[in-house]
N, C-alpha and C. Protein backbone atom coordinates (compact mmCIF):
# COMPACT_ATOMS: atom_id res chain seq x y z
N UNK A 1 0.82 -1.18 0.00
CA UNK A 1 0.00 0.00 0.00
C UNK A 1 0.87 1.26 0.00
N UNK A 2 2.46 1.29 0.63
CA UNK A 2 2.63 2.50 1.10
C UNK A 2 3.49 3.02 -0.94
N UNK A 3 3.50 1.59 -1.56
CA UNK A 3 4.05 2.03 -3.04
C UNK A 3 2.91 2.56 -3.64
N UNK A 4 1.86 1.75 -3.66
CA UNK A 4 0.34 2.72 -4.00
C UNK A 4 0.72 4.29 -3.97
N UNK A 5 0.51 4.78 -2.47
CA UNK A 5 0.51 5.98 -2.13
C UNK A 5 1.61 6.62 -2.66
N UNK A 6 2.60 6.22 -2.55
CA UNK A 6 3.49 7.30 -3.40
C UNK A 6 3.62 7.36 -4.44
N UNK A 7 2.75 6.80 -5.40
CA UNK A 7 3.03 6.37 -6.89
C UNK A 7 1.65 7.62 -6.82
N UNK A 8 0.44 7.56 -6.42
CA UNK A 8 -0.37 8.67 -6.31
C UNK A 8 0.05 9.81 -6.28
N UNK A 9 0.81 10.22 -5.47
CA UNK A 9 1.61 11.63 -4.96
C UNK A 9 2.46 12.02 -6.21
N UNK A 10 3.36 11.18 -6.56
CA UNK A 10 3.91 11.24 -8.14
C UNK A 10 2.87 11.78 -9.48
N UNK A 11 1.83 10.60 -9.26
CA UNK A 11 0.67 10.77 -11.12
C UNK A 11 0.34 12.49 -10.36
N UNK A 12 -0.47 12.64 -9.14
CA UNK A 12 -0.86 13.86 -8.83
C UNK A 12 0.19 14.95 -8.83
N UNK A 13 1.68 15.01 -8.73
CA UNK A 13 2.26 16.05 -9.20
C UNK A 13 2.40 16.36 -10.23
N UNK A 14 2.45 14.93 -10.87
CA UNK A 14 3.12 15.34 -12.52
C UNK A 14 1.83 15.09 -13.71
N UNK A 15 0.35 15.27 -13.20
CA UNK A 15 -1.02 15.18 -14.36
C UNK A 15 -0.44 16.19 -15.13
N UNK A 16 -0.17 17.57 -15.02
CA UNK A 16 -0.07 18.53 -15.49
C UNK A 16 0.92 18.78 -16.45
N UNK A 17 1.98 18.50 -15.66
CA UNK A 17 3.31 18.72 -16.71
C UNK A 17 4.41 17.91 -17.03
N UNK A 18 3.88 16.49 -16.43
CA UNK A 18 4.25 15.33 -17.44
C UNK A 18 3.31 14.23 -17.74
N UNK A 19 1.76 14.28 -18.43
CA UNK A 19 1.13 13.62 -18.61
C UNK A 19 1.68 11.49 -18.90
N UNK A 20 2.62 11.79 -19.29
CA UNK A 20 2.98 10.34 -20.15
C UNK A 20 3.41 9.76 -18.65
N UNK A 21 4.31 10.24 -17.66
CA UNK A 21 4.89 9.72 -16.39
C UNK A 21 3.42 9.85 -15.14
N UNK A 22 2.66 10.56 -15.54
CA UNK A 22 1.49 10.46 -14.12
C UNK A 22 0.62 9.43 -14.99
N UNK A 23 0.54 8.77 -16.24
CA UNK A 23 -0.08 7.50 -16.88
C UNK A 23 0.63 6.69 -16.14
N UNK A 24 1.93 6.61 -16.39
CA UNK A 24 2.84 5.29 -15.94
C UNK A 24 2.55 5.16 -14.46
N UNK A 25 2.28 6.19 -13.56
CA UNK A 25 1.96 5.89 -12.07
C UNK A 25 0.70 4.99 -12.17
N UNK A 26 -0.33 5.61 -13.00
CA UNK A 26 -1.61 5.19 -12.79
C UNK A 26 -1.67 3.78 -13.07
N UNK A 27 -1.03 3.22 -14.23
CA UNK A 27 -0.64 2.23 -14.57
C UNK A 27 -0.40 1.20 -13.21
N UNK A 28 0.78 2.17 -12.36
CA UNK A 28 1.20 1.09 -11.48
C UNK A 28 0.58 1.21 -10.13
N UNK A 29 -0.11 1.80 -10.16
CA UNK A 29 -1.48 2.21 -9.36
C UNK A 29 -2.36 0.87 -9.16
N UNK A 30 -3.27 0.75 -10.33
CA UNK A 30 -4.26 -0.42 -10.78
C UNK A 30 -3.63 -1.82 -10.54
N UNK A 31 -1.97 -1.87 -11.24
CA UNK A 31 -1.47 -3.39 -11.11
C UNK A 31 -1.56 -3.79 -9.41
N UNK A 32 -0.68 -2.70 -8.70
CA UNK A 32 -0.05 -3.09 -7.54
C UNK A 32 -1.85 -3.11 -6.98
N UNK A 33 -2.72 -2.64 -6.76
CA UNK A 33 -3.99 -2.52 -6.21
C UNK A 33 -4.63 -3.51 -6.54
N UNK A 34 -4.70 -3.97 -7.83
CA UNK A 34 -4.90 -5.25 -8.03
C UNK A 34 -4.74 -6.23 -6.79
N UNK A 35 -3.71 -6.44 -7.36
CA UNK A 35 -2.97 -7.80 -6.29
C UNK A 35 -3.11 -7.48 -5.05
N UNK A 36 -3.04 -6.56 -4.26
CA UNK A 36 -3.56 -6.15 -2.94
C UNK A 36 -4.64 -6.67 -2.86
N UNK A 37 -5.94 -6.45 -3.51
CA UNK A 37 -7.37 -6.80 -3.63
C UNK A 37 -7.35 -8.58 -3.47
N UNK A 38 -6.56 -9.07 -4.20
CA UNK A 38 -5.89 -10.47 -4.33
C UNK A 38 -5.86 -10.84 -3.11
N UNK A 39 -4.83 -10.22 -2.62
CA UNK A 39 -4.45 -10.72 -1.69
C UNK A 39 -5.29 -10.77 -0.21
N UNK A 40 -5.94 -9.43 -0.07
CA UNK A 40 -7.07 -9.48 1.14
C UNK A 40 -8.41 -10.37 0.44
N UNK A 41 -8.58 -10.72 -0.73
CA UNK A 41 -9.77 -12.15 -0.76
C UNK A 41 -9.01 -12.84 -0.28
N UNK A 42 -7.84 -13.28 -0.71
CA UNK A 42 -7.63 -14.64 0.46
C UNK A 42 -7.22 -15.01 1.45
N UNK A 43 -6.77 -13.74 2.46
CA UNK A 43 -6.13 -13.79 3.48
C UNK A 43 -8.30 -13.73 4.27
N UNK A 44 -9.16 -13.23 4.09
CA UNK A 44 -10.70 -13.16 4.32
C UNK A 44 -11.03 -14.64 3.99
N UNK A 45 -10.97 -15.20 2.94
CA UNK A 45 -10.97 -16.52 2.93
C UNK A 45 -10.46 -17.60 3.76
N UNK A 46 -9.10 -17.36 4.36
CA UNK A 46 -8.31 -18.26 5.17
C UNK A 46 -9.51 -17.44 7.14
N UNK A 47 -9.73 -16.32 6.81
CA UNK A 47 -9.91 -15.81 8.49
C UNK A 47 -11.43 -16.67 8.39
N UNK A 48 -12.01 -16.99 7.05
CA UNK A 48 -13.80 -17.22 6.98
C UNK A 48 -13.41 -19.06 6.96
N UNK A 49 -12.43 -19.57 7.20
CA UNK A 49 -12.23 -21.00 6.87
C UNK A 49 -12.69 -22.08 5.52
N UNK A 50 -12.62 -20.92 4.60
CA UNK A 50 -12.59 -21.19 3.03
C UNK A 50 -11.50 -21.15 2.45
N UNK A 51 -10.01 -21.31 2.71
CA UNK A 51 -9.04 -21.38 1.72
C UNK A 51 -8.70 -21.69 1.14
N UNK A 52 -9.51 -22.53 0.05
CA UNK A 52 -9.68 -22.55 -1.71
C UNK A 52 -10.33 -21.87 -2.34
N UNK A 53 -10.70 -21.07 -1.81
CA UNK A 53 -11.51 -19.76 -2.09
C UNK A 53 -10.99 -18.50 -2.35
N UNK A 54 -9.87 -18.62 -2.23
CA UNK A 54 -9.07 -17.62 -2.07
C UNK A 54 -8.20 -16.61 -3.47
N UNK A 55 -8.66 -17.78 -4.88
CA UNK A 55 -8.27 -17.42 -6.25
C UNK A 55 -7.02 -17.82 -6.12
N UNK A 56 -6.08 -16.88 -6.77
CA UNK A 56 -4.46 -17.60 -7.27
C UNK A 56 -4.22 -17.73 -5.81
N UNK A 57 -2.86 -18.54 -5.96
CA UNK A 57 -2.27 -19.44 -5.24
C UNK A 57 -1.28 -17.67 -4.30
N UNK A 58 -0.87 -17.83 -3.31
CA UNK A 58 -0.02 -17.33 -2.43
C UNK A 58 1.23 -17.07 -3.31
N UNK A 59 2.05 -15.69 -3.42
CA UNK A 59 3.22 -15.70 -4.24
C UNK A 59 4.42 -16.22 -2.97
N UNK A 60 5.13 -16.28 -3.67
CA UNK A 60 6.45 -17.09 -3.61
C UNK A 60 7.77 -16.75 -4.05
N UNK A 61 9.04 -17.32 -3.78
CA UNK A 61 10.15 -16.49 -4.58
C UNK A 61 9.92 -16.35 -6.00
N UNK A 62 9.66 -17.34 -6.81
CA UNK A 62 8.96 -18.27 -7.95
C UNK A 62 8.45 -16.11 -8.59
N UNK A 63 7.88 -15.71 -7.81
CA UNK A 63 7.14 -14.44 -8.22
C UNK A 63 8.16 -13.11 -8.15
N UNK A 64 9.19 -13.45 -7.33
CA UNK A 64 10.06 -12.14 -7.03
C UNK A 64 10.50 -11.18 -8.25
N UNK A 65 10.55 -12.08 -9.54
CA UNK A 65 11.14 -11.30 -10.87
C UNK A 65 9.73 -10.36 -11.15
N UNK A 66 8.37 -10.95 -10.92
CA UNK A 66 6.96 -9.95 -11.10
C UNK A 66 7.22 -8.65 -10.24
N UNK A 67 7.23 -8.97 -9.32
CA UNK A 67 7.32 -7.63 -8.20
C UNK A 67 8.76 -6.71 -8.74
N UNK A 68 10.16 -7.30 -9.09
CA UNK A 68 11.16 -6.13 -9.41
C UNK A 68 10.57 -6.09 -10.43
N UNK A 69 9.88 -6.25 -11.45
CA UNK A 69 8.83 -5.52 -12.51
C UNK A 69 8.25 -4.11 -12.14
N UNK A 70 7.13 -4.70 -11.28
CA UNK A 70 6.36 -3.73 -10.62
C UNK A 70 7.22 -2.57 -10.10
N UNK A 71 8.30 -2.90 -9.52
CA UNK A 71 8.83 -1.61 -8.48
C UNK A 71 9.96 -1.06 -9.41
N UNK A 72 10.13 -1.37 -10.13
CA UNK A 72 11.02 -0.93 -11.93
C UNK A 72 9.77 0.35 -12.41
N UNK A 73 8.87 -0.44 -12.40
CA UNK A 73 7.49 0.87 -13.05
C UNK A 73 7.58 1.49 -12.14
N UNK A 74 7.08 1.39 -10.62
CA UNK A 74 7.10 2.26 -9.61
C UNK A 74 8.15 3.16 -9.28
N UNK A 75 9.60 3.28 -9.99
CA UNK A 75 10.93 4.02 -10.05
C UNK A 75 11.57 3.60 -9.32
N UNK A 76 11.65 2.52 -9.18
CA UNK A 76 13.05 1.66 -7.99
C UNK A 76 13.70 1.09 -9.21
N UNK A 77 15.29 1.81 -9.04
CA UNK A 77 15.98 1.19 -9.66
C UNK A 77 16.69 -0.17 -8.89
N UNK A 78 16.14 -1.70 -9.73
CA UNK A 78 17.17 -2.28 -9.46
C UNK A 78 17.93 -2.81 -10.47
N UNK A 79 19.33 -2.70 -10.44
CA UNK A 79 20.55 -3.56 -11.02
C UNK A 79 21.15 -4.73 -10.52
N UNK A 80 20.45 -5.32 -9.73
CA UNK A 80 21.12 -7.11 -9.78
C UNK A 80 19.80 -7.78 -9.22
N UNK A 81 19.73 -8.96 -9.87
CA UNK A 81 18.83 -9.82 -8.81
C UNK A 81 19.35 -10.84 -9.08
N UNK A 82 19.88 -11.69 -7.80
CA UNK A 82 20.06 -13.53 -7.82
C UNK A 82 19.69 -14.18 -7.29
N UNK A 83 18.99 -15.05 -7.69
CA UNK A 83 18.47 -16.43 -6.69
C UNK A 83 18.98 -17.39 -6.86
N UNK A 84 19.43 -17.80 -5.81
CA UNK A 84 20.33 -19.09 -5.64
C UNK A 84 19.43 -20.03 -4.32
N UNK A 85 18.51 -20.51 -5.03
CA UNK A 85 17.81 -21.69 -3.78
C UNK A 85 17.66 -22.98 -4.37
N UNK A 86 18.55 -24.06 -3.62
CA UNK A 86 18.62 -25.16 -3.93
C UNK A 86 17.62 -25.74 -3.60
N UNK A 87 17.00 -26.64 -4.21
CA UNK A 87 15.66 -27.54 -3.65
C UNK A 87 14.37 -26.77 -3.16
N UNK A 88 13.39 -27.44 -2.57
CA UNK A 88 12.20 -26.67 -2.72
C UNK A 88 11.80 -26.32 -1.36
N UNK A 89 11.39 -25.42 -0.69
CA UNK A 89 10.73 -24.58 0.21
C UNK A 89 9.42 -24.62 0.54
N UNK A 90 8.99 -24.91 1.71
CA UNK A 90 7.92 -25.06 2.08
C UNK A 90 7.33 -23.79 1.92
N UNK A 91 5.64 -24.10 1.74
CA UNK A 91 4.62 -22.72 1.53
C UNK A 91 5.02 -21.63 1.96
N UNK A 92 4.84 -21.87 3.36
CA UNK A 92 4.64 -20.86 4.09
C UNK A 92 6.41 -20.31 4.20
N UNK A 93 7.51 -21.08 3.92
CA UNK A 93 8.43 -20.23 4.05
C UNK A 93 8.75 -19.57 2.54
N UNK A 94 8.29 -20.12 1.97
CA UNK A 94 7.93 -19.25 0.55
C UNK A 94 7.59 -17.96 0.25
N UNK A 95 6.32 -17.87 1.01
CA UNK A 95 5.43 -17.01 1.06
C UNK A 95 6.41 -16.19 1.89
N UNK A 96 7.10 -16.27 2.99
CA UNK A 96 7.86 -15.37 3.84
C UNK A 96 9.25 -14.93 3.41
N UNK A 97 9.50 -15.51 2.91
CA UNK A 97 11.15 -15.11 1.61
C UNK A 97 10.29 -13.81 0.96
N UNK A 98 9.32 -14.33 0.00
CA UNK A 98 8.59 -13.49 -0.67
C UNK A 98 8.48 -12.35 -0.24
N UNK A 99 7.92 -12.51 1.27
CA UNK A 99 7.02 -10.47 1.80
C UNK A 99 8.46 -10.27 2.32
N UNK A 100 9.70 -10.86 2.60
CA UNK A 100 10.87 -10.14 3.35
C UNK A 100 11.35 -9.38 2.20
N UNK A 101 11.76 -9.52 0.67
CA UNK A 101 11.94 -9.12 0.01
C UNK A 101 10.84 -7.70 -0.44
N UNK A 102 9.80 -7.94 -0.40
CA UNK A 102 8.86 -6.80 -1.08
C UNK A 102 8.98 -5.95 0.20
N UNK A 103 9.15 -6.31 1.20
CA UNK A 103 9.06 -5.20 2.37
C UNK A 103 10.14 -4.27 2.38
N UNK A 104 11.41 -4.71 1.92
CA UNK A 104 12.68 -3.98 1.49
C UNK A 104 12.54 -3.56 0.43
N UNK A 105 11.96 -3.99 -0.72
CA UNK A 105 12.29 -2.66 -1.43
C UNK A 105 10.37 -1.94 -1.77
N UNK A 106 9.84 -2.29 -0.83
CA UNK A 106 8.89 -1.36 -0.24
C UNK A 106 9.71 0.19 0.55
N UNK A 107 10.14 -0.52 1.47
CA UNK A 107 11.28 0.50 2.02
C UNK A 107 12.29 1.42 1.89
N UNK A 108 12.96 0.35 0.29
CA UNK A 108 13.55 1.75 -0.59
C UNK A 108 12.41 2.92 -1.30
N UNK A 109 11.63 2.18 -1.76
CA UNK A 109 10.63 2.86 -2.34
C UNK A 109 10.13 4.17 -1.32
N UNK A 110 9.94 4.13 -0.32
CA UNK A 110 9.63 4.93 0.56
C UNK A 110 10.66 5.89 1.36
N UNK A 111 11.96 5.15 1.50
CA UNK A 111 12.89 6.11 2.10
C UNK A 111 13.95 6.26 1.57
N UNK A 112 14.01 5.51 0.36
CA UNK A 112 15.08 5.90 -0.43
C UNK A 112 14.86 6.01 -2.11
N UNK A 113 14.19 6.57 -3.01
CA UNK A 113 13.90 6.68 -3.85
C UNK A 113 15.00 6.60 -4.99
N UNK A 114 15.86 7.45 -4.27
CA UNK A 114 16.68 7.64 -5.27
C UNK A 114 17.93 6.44 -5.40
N UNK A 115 17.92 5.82 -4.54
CA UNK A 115 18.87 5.03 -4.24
C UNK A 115 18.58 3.32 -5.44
N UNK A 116 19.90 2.73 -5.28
CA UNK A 116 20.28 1.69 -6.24
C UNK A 116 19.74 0.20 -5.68
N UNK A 117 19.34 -0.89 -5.96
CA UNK A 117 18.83 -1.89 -5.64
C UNK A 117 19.31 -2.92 -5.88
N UNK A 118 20.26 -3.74 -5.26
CA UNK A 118 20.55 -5.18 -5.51
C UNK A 118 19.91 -6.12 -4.81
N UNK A 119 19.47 -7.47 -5.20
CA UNK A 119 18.61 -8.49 -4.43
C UNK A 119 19.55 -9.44 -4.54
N UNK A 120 19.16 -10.41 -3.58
CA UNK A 120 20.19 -11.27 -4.09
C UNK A 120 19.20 -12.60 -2.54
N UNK A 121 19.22 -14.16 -3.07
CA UNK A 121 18.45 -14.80 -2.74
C UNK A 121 19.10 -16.02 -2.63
N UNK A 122 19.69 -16.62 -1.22
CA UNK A 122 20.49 -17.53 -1.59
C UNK A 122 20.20 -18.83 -0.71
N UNK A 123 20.32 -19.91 -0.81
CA UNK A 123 20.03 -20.88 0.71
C UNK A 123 19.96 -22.55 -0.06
N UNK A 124 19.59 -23.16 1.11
CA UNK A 124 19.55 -24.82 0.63
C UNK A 124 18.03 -25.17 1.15
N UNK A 125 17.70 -26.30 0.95
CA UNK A 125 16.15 -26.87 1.66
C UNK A 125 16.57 -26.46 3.30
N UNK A 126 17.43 -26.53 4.23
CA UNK A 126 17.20 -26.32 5.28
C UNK A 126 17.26 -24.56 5.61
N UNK A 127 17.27 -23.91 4.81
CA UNK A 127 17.54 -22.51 5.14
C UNK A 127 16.95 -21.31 3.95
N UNK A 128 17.60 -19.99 4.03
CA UNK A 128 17.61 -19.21 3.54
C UNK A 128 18.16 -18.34 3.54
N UNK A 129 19.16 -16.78 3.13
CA UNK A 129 19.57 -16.06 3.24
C UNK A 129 18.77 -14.80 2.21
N UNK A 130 18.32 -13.51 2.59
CA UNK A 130 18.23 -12.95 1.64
C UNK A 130 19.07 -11.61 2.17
N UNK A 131 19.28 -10.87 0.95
CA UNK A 131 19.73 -9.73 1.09
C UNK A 131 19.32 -8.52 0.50
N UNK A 132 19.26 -7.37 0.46
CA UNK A 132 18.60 -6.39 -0.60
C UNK A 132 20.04 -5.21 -0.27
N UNK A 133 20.24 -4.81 -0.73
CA UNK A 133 21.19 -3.52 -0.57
C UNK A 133 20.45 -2.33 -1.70
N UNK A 134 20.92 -1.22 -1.21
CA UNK A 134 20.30 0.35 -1.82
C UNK A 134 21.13 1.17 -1.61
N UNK A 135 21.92 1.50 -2.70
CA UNK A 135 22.84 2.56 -2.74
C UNK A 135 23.99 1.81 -1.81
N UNK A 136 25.05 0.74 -1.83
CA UNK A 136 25.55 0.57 -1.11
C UNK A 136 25.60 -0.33 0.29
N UNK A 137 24.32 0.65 1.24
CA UNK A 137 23.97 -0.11 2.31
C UNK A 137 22.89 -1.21 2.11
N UNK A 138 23.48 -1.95 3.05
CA UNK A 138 22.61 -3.19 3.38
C UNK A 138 20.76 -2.83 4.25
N UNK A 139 19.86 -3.01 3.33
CA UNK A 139 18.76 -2.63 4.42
C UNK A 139 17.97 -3.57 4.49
N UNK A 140 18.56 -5.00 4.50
CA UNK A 140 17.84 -6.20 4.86
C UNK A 140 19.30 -7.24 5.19
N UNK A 141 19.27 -7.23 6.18
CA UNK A 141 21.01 -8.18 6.30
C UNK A 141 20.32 -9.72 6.83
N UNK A 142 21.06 -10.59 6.36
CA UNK A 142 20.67 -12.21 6.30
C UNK A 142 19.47 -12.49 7.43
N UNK A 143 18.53 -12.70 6.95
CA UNK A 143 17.50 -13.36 7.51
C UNK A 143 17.80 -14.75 7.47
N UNK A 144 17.44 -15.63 8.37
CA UNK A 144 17.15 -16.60 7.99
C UNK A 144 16.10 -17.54 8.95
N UNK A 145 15.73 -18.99 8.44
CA UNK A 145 14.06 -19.54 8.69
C UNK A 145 14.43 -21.00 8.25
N UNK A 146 13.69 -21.66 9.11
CA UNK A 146 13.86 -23.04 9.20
C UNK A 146 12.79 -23.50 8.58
N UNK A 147 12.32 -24.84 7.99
CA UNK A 147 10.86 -25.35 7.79
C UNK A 147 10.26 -25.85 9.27
């Protein structure tokens, strides 16, 4: 939500005198709102004890190249992404690789705009490491999560 809002603040400065760049917000307005919408049906689905109800499946690292999409439109520059995960990852630590990453460069997005983006995604079936750096500093240093 908080990329929503500043992608708003952007289309609303620039309707006027850069029509083509307050489209591209709006653009990334609808996508990212989208999937938000997505995502509270099925997190309402899992609280109503319907979770096949819920439409697409929970994202995952599997999704991380969609989102540096999204935050590429949204003006986060990033220049590296690597994933290095051997073997397969349970759901739910899937799903949590996933939001540790979008929460960082949620975070550049918000406090560092201007700043540079490397990802980088590394681990075996018993683990994980992720990293994000921006401009240099580290603003996600090794997490890691067991199954």
């Amino acid at each position: 939500m908080s990329v929503i809002t500043v992608q708003a603040g952007v289309g609303a400065h620039l309707i006027d005198s850069q029509p083509t760049q307050a489209a591209a917000a709006l653009r990334t307005i609808e996508s990212m709102g989208r999937e938000a919408m997505e995502e509270m049906r099925r997190m309402l689905a899992v609280l109503k004890g319907r979770e096949g109800e819920g439409g697409d499946p929970q994202p995952g690292l599997g999704d991380v190249p969609r989102l540096l999409e999204q935050m590429r439109a949204a003006g986060v520059e990033v220049v590296d992404y690597r994933h290095q995960v051997e073997g397969s990852v349970s759901p739910g630590l899937d799903l949590a690789a996933y939001r540790v990453v979008q929460e960082a460069l949620t975070n550049v997005a918000k406090h560092a705009p201007e700043a540079t983006v490397a990802v980088s995604i590394a681990g075996d079936t018993p683990g994980w490491r992720s990293e994000s750096r921006a401009g240099g500093r580290s603003s996600l240093r090794s997490r890691r999560a067991r199954d």
